[in-house]
C-alpha atoms as a PDB file:
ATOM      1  CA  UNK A   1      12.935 -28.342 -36.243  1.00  0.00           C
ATOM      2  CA  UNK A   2       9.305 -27.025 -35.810  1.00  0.00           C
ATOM      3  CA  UNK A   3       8.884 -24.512 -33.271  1.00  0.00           C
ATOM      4  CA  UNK A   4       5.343 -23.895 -31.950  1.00  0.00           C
ATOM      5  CA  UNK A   5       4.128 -20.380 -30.831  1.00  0.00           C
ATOM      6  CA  UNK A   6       2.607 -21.079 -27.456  1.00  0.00           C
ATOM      7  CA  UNK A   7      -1.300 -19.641 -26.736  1.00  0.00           C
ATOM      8  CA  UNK A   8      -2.177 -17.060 -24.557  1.00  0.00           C
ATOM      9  CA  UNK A   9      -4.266 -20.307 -22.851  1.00  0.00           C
ATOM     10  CA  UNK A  10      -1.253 -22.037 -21.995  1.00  0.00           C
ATOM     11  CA  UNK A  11       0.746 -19.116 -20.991  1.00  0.00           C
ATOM     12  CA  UNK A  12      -2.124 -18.563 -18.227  1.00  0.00           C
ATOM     13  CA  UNK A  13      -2.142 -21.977 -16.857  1.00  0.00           C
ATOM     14  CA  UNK A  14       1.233 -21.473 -16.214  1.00  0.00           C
ATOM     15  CA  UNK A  15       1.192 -18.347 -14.678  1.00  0.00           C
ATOM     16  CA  UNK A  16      -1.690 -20.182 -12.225  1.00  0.00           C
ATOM     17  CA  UNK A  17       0.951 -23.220 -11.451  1.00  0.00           C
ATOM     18  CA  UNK A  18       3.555 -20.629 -10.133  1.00  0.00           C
ATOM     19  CA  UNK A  19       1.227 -17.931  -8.587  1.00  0.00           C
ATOM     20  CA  UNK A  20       1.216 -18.080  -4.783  1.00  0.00           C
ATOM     21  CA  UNK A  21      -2.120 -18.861  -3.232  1.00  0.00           C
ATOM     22  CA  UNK A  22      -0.861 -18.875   0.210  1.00  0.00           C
ATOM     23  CA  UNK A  23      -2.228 -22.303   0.570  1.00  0.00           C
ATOM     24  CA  UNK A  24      -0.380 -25.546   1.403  1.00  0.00           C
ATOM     25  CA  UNK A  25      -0.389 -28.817  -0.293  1.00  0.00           C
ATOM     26  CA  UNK A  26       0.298 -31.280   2.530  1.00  0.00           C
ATOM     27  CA  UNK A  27       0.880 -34.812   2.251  1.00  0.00           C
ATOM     28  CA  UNK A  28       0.661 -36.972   5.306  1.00  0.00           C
ATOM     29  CA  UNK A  29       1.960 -40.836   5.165  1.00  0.00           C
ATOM     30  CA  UNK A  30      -0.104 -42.712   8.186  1.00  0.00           C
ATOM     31  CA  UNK A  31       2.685 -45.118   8.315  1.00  0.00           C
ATOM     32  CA  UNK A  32       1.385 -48.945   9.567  1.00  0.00           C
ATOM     33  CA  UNK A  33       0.350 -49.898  13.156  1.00  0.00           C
ATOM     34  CA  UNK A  34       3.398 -50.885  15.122  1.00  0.00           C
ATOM     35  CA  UNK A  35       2.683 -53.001  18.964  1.00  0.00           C
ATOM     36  CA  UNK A  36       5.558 -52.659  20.957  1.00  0.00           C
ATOM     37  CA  UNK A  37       6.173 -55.098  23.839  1.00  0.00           C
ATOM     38  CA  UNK A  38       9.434 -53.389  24.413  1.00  0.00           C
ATOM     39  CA  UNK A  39      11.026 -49.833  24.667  1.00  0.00           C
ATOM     40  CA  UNK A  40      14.795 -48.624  25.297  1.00  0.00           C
ATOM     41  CA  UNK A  41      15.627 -44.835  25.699  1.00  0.00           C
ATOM     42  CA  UNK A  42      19.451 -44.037  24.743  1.00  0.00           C
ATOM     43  CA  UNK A  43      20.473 -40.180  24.483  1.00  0.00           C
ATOM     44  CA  UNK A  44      23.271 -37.916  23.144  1.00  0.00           C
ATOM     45  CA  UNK A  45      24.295 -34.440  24.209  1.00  0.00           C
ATOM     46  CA  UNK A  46      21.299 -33.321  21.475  1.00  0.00           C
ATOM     47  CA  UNK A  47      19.187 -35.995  20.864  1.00  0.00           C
ATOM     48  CA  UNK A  48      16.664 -38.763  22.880  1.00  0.00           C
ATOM     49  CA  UNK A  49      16.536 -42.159  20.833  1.00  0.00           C
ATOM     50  CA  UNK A  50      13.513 -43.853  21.945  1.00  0.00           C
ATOM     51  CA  UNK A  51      13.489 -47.383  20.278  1.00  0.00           C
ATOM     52  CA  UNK A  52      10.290 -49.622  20.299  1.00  0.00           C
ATOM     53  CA  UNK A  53      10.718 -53.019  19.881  1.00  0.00           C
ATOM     54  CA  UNK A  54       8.570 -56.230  18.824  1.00  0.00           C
ATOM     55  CA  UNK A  55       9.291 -59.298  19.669  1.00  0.00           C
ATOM     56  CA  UNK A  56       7.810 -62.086  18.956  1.00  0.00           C
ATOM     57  CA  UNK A  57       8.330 -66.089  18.294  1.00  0.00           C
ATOM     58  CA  UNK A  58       7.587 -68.074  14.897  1.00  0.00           C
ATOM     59  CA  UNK A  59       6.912 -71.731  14.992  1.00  0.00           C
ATOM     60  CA  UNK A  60       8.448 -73.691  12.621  1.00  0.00           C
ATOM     61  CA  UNK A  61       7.220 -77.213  13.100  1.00  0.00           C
ATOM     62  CA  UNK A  62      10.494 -78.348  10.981  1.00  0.00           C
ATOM     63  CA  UNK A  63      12.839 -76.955  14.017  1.00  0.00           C
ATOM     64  CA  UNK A  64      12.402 -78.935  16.701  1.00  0.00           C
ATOM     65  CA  UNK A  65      16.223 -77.339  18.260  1.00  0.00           C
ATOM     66  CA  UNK A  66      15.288 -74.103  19.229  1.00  0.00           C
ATOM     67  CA  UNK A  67      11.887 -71.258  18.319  1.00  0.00           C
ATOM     68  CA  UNK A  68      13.170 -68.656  15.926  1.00  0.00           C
ATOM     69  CA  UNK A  69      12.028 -64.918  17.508  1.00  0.00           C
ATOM     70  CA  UNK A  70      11.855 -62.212  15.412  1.00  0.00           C
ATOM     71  CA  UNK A  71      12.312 -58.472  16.085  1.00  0.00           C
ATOM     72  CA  UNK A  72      11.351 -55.479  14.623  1.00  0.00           C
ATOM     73  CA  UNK A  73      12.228 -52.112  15.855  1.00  0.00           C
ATOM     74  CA  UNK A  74      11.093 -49.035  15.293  1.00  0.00           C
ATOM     75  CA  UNK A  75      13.114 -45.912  16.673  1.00  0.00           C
ATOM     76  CA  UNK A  76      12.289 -42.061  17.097  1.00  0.00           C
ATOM     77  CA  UNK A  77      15.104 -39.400  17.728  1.00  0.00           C
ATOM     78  CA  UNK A  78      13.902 -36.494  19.110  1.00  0.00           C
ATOM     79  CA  UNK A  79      15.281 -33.344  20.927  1.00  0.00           C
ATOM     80  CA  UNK A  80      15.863 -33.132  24.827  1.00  0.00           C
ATOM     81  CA  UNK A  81      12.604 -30.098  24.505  1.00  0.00           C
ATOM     82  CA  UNK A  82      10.356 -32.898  22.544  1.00  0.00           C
ATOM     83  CA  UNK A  83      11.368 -35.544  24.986  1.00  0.00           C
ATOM     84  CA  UNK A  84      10.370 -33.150  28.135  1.00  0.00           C
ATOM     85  CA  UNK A  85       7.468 -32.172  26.336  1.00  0.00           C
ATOM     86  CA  UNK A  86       6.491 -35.602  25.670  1.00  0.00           C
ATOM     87  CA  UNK A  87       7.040 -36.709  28.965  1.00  0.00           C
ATOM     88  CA  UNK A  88       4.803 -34.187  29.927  1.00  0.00           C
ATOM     89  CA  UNK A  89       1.580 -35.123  27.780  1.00  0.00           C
ATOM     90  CA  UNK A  90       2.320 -39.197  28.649  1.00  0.00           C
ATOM     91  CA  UNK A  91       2.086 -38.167  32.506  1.00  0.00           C
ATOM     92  CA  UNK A  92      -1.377 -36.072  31.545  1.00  0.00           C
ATOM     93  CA  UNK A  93      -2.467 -39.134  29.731  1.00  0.00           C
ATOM     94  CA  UNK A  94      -1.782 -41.889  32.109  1.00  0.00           C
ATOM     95  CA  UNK A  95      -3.506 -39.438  34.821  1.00  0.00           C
ATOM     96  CA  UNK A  96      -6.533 -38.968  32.670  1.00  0.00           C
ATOM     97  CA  UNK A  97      -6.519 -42.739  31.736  1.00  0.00           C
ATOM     98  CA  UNK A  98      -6.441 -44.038  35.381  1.00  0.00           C
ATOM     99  CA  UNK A  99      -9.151 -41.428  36.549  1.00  0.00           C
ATOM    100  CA  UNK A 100     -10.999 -43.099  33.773  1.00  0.00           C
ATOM    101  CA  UNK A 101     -10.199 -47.029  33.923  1.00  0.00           C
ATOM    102  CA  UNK A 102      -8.410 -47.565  37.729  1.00  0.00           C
ATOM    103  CA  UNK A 103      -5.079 -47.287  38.594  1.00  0.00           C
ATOM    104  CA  UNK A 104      -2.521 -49.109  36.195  1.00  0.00           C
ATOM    105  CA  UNK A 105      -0.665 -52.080  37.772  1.00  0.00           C
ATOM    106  CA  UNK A 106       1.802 -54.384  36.615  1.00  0.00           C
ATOM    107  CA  UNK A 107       0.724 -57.799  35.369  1.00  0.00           C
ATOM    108  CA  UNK A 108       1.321 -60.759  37.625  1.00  0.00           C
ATOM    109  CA  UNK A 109       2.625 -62.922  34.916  1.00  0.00           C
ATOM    110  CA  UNK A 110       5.276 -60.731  34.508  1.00  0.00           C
ATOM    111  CA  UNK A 111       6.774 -60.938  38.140  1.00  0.00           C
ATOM    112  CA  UNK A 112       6.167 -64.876  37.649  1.00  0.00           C
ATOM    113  CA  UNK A 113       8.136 -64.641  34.166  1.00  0.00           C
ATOM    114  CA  UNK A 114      10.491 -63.064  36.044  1.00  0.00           C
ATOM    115  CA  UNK A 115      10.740 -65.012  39.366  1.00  0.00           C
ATOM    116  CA  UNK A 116      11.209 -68.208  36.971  1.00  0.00           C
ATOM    117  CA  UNK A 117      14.214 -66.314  34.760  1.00  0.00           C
ATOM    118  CA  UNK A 118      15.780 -65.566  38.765  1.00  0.00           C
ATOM    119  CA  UNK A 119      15.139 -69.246  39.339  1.00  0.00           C
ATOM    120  CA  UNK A 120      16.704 -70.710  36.174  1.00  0.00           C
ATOM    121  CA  UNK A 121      19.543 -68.579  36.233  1.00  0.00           C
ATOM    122  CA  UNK A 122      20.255 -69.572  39.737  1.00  0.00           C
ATOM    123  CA  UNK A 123      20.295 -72.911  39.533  1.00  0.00           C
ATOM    124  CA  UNK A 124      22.464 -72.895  36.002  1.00  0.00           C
ATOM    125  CA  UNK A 125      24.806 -71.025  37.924  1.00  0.00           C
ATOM    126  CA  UNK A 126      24.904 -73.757  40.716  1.00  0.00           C
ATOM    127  CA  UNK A 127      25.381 -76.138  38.446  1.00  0.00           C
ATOM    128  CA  UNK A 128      27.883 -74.586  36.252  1.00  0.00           C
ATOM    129  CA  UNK A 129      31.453 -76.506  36.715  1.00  0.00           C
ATOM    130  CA  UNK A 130      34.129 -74.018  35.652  1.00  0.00           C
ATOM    131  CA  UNK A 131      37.516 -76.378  35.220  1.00  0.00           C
ATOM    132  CA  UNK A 132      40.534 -75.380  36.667  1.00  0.00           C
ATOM    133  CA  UNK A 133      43.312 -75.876  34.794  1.00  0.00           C
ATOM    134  CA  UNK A 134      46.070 -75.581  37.983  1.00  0.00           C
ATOM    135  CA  UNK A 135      47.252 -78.170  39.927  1.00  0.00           C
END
C-alpha cells in the first residue's frame, strides 16, 4: 500500500470547507402549482390539517357507464399559532383584495349546482321503495 503525504494546498482547502463563514447555504424547492376546487380543515389537540383537494373528471370515450374523476390532494399540518396567524393575513388579504376588485360573492352556478343536487336527491328519495319484509 502507497501512502501519499498530503500538500500544504490540500490541507488549506480543507480547512476552508470546515471554517465557519457565518453564511447559509439555503436550498428552496418551489414545489409545482396546485388549483384547488376544494378545502377541508380537520384538527388535533396540536395540530390544524388543512387539506386541498382537486377534483376533476377524465373522459374516456371507451366508458360509456360512468366518467372516471380523479383527485389529488394536497395537505398542510400546521400549529393552532400558524393557523391563527394565517387566518389573520387571509382576512388582511381578502380585505385588501375586495377594496381593490369589489366585494367577493358566491357564483350563481354554484347555488344552481346545488339547488339541482337538493332536487335529485329529493325526488330519488320519493321514489325509493324500501321492501318490507313483515306481513
Amino acid at each position: 500500500m502507497i501512502k501519499r503525504k498530503k500538500s500544504n494546498e490540500t490541507k488549506k482547502k480543507k480547512s476552508n470547507l470546515t471554517k465557519n463563514t457565518g453564511k447559509t447555504n439555503l436550498s428552496i424547492n418551489q414545489g409545482r402549482l396546485f388549483y384547488s376546487n376544494e378545502v377541508g380543515i380537520a384538527h388535533n389537540p396540536v395540530n390544524f390539517f388543512i387539506d386541498f383537494k382537486s377534483i376533476s373528471p377524465r373522459v374516456d370515450i371507451r366508458n360509456r357507464d360512468y366518467t372516471p374523476m380523479v383527485m389529488e390532494h394536497n395537505t398542510i399540518a400546521i400549529d393552532p399559532f400558524m393557523a391563527q396567524e394565517l387566518l389573520g393575513v387571509l382576512e388582511d388579504s381578502i380585505k385588501k383584495y375586495e377594496n381593490t376588485f369589489g366585494k367577493i360573492k358566491k357564483p350563481k352556478s354554484i347555488d344552481i349546482a346545488n339547488n339541482l343536487s337538493k332536487n335529485k336527491k329529493k325526488a330519488s328519495a320519493e321514489s325509493t321503495h324500501i321492501p318490507s319484509y313483515f306481513g
